[in-house]
PDB file of N, CA and C in Angstrom:
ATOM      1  N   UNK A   1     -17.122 -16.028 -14.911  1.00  0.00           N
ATOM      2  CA  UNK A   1     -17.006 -15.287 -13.685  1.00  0.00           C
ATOM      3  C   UNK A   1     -17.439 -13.849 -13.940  1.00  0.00           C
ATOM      4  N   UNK A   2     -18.399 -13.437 -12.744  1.00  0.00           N
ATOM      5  CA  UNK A   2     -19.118 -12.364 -13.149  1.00  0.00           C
ATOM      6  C   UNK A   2     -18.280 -11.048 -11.960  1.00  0.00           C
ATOM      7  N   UNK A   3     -17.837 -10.023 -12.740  1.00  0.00           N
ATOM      8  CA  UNK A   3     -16.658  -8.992 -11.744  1.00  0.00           C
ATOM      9  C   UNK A   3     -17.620  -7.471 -12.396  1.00  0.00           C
ATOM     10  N   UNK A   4     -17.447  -7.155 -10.995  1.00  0.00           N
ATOM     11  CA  UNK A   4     -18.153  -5.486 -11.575  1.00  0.00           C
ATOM     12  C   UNK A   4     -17.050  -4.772 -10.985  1.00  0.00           C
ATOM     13  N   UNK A   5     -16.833  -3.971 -11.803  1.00  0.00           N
ATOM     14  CA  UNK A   5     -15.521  -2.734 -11.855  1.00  0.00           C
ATOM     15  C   UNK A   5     -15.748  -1.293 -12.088  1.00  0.00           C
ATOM     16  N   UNK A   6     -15.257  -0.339 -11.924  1.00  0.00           N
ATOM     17  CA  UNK A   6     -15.101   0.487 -12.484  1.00  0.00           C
ATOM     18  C   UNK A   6     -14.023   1.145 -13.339  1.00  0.00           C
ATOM     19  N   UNK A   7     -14.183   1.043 -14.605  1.00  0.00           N
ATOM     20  CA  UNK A   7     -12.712   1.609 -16.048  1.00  0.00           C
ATOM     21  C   UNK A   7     -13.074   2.569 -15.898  1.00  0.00           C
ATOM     22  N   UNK A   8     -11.895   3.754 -15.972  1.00  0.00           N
ATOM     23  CA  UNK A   8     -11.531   5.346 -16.473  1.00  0.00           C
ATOM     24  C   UNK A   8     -12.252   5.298 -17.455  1.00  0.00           C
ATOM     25  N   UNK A   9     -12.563   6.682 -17.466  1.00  0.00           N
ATOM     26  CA  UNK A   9     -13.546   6.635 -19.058  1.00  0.00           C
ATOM     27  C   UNK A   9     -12.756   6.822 -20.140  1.00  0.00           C
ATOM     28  N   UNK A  10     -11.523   7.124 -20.136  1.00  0.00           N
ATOM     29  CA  UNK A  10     -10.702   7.292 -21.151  1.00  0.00           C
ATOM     30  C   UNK A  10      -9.891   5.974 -21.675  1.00  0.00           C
ATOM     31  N   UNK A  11     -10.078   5.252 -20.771  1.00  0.00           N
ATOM     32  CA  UNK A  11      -9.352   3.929 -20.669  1.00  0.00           C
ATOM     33  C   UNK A  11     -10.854   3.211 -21.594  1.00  0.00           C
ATOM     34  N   UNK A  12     -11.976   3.341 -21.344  1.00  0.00           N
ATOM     35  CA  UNK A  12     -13.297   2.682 -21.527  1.00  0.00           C
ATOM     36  C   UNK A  12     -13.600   2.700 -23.330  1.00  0.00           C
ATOM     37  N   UNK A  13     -13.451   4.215 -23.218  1.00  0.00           N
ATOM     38  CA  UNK A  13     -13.306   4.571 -24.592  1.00  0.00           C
ATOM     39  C   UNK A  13     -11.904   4.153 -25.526  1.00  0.00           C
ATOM     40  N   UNK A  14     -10.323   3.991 -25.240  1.00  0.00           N
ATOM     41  CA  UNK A  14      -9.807   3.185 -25.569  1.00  0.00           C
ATOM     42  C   UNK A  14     -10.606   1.879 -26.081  1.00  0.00           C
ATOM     43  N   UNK A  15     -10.864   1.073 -25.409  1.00  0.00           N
ATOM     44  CA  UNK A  15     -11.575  -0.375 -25.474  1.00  0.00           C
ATOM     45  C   UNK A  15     -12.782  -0.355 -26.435  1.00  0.00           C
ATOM     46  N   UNK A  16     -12.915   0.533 -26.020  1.00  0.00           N
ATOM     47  CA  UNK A  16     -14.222   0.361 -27.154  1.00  0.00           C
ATOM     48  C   UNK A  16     -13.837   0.718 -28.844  1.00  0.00           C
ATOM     49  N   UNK A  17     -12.895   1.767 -28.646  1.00  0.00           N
ATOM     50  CA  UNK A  17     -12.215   1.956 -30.174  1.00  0.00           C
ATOM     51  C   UNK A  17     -11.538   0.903 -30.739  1.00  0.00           C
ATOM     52  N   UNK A  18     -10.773   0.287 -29.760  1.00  0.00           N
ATOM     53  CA  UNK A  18      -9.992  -0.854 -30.070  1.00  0.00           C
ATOM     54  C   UNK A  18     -11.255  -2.188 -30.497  1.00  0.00           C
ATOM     55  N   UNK A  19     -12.119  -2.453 -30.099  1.00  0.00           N
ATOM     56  CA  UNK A  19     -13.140  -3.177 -30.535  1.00  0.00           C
ATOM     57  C   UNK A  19     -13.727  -3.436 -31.338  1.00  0.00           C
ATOM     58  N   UNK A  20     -13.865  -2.016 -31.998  1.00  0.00           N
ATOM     59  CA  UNK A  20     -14.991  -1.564 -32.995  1.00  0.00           C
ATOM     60  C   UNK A  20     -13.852  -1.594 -34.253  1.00  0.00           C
ATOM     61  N   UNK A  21     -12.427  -1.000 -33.979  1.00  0.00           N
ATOM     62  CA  UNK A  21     -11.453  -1.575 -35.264  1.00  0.00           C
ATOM     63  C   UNK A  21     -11.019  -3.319 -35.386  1.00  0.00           C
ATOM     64  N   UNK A  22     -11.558  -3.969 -34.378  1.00  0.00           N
ATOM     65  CA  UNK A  22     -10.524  -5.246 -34.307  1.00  0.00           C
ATOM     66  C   UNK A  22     -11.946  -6.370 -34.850  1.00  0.00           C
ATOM     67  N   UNK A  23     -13.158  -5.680 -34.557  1.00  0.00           N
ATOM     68  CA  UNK A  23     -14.466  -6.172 -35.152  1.00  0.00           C
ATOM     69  C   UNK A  23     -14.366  -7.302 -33.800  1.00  0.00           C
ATOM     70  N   UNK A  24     -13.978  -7.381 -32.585  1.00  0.00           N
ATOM     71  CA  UNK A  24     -13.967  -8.402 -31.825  1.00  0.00           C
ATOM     72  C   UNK A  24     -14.757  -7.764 -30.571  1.00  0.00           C
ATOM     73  N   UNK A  25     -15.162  -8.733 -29.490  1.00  0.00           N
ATOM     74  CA  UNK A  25     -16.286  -8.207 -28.747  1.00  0.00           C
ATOM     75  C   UNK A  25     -15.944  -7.330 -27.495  1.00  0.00           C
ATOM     76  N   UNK A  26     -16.224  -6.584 -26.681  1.00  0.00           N
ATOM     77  CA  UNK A  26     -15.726  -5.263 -26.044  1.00  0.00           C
ATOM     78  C   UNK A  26     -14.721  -6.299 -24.976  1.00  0.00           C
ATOM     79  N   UNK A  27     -15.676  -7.615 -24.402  1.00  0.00           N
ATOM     80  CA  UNK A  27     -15.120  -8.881 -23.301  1.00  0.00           C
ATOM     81  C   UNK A  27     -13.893  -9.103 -24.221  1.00  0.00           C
ATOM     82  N   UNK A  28     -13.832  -9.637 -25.173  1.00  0.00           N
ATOM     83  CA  UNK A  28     -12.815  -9.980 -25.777  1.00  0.00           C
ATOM     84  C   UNK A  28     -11.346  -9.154 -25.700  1.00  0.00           C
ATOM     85  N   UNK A  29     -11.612  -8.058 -26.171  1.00  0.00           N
ATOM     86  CA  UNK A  29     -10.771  -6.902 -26.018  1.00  0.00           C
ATOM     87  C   UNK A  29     -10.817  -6.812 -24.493  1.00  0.00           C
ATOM     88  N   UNK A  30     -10.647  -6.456 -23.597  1.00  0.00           N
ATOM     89  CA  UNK A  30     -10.824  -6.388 -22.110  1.00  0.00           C
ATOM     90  C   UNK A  30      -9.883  -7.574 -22.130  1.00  0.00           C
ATOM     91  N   UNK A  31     -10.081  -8.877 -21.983  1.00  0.00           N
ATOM     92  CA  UNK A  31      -9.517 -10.164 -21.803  1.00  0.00           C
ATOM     93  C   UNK A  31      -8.270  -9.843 -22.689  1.00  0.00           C
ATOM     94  N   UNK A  32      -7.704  -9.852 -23.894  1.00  0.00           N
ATOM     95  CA  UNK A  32      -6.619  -9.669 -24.365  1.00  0.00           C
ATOM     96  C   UNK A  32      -5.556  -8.780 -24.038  1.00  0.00           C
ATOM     97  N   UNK A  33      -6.196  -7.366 -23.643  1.00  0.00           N
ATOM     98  CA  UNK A  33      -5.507  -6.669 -23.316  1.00  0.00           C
ATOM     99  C   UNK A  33      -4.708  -6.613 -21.869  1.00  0.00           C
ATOM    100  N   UNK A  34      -6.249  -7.028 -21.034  1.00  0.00           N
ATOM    101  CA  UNK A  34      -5.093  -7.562 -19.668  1.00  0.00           C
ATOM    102  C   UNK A  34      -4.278  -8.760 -19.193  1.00  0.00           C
ATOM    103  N   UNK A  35      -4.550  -9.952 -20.617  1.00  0.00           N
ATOM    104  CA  UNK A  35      -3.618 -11.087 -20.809  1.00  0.00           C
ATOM    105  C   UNK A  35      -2.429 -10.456 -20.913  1.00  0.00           C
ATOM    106  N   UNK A  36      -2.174  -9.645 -22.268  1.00  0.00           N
ATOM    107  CA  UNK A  36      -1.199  -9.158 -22.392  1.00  0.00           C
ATOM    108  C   UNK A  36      -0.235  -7.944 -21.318  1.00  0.00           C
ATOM    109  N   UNK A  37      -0.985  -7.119 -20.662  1.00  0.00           N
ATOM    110  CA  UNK A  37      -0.620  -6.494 -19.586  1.00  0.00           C
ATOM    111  C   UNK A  37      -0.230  -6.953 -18.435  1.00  0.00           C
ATOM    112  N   UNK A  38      -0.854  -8.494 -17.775  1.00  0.00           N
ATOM    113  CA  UNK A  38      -0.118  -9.887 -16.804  1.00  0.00           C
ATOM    114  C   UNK A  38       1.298 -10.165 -17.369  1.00  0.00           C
ATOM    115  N   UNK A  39       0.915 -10.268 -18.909  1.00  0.00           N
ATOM    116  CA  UNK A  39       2.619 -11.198 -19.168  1.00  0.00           C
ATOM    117  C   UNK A  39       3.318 -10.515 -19.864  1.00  0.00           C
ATOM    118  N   UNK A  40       3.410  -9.392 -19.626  1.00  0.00           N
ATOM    119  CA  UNK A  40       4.459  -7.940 -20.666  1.00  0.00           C
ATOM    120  C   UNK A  40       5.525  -8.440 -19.798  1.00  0.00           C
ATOM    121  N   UNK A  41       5.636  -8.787 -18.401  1.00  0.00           N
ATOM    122  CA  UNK A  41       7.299  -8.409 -17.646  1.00  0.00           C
ATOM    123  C   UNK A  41       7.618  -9.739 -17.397  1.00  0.00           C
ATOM    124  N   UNK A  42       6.857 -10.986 -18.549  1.00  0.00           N
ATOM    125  CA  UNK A  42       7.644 -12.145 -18.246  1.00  0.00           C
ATOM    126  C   UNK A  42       8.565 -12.387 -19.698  1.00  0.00           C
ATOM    127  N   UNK A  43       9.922 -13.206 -19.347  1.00  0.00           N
ATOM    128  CA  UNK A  43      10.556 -12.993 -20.564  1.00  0.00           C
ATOM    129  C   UNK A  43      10.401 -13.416 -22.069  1.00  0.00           C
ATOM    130  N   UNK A  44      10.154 -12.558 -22.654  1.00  0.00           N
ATOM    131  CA  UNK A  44       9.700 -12.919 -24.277  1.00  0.00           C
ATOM    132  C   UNK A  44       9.816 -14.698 -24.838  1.00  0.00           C
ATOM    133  N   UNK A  45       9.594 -14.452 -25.716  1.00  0.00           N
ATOM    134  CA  UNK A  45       9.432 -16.230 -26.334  1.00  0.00           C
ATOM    135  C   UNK A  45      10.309 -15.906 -27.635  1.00  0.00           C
ATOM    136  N   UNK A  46      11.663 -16.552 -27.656  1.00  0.00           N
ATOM    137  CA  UNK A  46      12.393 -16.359 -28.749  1.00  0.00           C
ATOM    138  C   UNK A  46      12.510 -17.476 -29.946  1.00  0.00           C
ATOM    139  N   UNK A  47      12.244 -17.464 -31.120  1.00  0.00           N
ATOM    140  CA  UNK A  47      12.221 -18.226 -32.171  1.00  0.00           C
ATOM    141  C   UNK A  47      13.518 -19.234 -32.393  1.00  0.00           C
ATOM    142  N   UNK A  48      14.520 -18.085 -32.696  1.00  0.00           N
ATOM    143  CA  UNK A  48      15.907 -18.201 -32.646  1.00  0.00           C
ATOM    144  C   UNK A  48      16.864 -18.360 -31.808  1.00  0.00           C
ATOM    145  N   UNK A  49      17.857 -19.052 -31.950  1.00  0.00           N
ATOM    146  CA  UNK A  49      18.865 -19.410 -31.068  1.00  0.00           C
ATOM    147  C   UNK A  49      19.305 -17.899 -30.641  1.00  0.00           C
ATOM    148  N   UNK A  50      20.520 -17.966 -30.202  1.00  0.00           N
ATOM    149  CA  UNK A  50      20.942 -16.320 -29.695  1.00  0.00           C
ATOM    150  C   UNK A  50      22.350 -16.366 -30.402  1.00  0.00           C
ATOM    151  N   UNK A  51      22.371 -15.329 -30.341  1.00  0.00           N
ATOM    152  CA  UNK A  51      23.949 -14.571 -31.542  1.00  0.00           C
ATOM    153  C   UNK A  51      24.829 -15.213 -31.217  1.00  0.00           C
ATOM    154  N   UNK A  52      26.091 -15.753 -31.461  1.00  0.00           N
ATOM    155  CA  UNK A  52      26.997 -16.134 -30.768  1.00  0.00           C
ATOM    156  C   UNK A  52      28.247 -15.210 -31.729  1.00  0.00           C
ATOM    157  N   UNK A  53      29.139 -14.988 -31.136  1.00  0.00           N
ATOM    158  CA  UNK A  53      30.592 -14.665 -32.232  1.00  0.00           C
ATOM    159  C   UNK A  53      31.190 -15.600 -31.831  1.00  0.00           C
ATOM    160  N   UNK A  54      32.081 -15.971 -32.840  1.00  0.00           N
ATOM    161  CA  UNK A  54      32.851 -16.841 -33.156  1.00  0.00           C
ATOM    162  C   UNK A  54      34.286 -16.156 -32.773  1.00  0.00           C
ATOM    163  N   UNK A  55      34.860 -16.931 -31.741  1.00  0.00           N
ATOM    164  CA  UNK A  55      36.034 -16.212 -31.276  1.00  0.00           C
ATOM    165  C   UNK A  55      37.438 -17.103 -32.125  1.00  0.00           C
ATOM    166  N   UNK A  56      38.116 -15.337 -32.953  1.00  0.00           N
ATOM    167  CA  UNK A  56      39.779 -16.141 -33.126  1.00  0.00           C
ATOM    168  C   UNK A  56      40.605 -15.137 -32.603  1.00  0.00           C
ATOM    169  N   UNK A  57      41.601 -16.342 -32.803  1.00  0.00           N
ATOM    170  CA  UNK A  57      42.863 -16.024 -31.670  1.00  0.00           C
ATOM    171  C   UNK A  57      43.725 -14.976 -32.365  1.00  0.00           C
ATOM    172  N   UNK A  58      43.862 -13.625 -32.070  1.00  0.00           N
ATOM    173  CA  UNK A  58      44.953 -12.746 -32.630  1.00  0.00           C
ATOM    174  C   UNK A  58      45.839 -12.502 -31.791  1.00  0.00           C
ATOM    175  N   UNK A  59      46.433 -11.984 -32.180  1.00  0.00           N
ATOM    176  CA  UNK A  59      48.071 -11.894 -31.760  1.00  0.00           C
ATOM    177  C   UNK A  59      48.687 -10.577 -32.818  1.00  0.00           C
ATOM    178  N   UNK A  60      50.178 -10.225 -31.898  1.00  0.00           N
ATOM    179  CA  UNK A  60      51.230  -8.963 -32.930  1.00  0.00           C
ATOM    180  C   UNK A  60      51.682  -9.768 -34.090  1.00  0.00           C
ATOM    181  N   UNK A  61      52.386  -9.602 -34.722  1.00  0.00           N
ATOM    182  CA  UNK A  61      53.246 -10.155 -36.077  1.00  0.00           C
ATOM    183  C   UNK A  61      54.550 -10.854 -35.319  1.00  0.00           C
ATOM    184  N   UNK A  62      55.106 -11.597 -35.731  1.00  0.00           N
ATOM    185  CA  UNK A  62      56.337 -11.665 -35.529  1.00  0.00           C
ATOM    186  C   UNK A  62      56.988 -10.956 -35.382  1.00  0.00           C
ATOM    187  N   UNK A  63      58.395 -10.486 -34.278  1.00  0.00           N
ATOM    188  CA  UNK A  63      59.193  -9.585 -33.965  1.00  0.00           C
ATOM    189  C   UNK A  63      58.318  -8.226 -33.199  1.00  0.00           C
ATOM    190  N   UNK A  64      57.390  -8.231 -32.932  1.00  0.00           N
ATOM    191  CA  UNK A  64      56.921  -6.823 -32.230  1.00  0.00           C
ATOM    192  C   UNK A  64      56.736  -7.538 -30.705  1.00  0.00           C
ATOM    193  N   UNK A  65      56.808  -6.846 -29.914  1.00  0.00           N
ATOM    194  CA  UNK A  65      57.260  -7.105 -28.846  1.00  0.00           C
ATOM    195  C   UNK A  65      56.265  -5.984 -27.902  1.00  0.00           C
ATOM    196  N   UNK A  66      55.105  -7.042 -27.604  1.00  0.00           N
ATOM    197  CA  UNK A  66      53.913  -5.855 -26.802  1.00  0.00           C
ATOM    198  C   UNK A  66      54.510  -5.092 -25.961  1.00  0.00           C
ATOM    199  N   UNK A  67      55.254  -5.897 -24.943  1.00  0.00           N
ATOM    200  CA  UNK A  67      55.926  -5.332 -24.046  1.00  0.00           C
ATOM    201  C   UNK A  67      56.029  -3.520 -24.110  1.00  0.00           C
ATOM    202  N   UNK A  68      56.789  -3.617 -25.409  1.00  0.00           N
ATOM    203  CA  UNK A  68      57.662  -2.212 -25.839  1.00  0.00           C
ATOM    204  C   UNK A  68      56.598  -1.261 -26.819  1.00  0.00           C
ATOM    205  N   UNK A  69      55.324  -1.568 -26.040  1.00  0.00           N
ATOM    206  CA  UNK A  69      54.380  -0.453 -27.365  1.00  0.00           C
ATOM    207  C   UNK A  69      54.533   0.374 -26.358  1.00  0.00           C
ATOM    208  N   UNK A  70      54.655   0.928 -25.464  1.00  0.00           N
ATOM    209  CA  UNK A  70      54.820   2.427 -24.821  1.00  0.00           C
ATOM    210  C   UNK A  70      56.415   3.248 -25.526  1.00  0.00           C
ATOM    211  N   UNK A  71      57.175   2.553 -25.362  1.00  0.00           N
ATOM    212  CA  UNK A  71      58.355   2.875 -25.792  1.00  0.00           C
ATOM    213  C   UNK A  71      58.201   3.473 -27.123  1.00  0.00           C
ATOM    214  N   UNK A  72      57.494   2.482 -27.787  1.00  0.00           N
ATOM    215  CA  UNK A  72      56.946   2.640 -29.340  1.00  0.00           C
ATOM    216  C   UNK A  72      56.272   4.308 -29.233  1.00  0.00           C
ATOM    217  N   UNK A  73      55.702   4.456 -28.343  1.00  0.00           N
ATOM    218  CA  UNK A  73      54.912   5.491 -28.306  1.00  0.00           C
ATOM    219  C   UNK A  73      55.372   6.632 -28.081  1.00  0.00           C
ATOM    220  N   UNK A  74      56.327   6.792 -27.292  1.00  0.00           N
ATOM    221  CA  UNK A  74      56.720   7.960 -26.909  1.00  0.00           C
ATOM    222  C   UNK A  74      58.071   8.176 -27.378  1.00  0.00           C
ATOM    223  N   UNK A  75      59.118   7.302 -28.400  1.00  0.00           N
ATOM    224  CA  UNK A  75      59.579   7.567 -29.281  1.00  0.00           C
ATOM    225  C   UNK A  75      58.956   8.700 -30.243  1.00  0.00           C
ATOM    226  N   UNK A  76      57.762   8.138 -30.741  1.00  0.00           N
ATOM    227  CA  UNK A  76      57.043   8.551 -31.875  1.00  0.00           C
ATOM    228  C   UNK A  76      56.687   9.776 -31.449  1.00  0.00           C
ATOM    229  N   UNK A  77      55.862  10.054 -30.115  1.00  0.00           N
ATOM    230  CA  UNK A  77      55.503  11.460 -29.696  1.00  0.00           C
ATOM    231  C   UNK A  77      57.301  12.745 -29.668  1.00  0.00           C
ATOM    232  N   UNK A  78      57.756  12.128 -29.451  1.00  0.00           N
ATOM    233  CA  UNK A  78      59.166  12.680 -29.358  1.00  0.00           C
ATOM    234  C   UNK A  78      59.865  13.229 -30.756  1.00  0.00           C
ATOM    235  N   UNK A  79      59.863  12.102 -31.806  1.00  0.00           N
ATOM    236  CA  UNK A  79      59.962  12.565 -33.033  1.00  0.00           C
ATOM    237  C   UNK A  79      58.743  13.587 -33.769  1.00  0.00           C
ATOM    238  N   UNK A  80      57.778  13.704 -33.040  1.00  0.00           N
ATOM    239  CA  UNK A  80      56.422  14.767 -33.676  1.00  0.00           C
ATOM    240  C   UNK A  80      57.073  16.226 -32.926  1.00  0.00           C
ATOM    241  N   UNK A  81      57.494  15.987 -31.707  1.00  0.00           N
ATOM    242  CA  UNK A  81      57.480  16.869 -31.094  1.00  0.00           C
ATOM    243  C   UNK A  81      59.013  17.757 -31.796  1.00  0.00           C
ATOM    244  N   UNK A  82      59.663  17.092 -31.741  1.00  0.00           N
ATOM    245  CA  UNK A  82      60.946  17.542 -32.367  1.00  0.00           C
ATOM    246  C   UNK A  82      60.599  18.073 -33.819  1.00  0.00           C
ATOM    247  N   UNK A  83      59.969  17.464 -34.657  1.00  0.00           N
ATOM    248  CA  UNK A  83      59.279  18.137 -36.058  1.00  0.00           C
ATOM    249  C   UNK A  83      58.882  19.461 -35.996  1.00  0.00           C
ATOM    250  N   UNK A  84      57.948  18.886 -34.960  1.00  0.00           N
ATOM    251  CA  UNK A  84      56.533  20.576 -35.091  1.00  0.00           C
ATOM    252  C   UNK A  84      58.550  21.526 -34.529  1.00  0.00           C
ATOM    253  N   UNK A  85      58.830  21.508 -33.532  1.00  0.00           N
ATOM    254  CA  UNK A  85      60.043  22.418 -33.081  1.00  0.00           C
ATOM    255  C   UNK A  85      60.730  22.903 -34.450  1.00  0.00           C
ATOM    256  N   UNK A  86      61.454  22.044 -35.167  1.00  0.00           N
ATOM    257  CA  UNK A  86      62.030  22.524 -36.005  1.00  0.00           C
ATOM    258  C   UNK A  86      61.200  23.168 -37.131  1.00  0.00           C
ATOM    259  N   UNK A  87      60.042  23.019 -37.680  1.00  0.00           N
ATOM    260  CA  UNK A  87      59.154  23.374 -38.715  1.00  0.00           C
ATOM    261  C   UNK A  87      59.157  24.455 -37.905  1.00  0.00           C
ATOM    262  N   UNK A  88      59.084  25.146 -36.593  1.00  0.00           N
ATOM    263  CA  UNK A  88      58.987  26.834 -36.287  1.00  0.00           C
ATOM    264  C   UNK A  88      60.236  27.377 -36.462  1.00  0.00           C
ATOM    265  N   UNK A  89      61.494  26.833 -36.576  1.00  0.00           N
ATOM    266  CA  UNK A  89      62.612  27.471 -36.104  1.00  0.00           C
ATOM    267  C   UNK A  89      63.517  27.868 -37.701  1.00  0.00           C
ATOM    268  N   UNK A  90      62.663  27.207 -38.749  1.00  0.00           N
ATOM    269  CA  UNK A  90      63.093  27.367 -40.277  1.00  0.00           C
ATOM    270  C   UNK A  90      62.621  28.570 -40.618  1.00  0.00           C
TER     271      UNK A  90
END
């Protein structure tokens, strides 16, 4: 099929550099490049399966009680707070 066009000359000269390094013919290059420019936004071709993680089951220890991790918490902020107090008042 015979198509007359007009290429940017900067685009032209691209092609032709790309040609003259790839030792392949200017049509050739032209044809590859806009093969590849048609199918850039279709989704890749993957070799490999896809990642999976392996899910395990965690959990607290025995005797901790999720419920009470706030409690846990603001105990603890309470005893810092009472520290830093007394470390000024020595």
């Amino acid at each position: 099929m015979r198509t007359t066009l007009t290429i940017d000359d900067h685009i032209a000269a691209a092609l032709k550099s790309l040609s003259r390094t790839s030792g392949k013919t200017f049509k050739a290059v032209v044809n590859e490049v806009l093969h590849n420019g048609l199918t850039a936004g279709e989704k890749p071709v993957s070799n490999h399966e896809p990642f999976q993680v392996a899910a395990a089951r965690r959990g607290f220890l025995p005797g901790i009680d999720p419920l009470k991790l706030n409690q846990l918490v603001d105990e603890l902020e309470v005893d810092d707070f009472a520290g830093q107090r007394h470390d000024r008042t020595v």
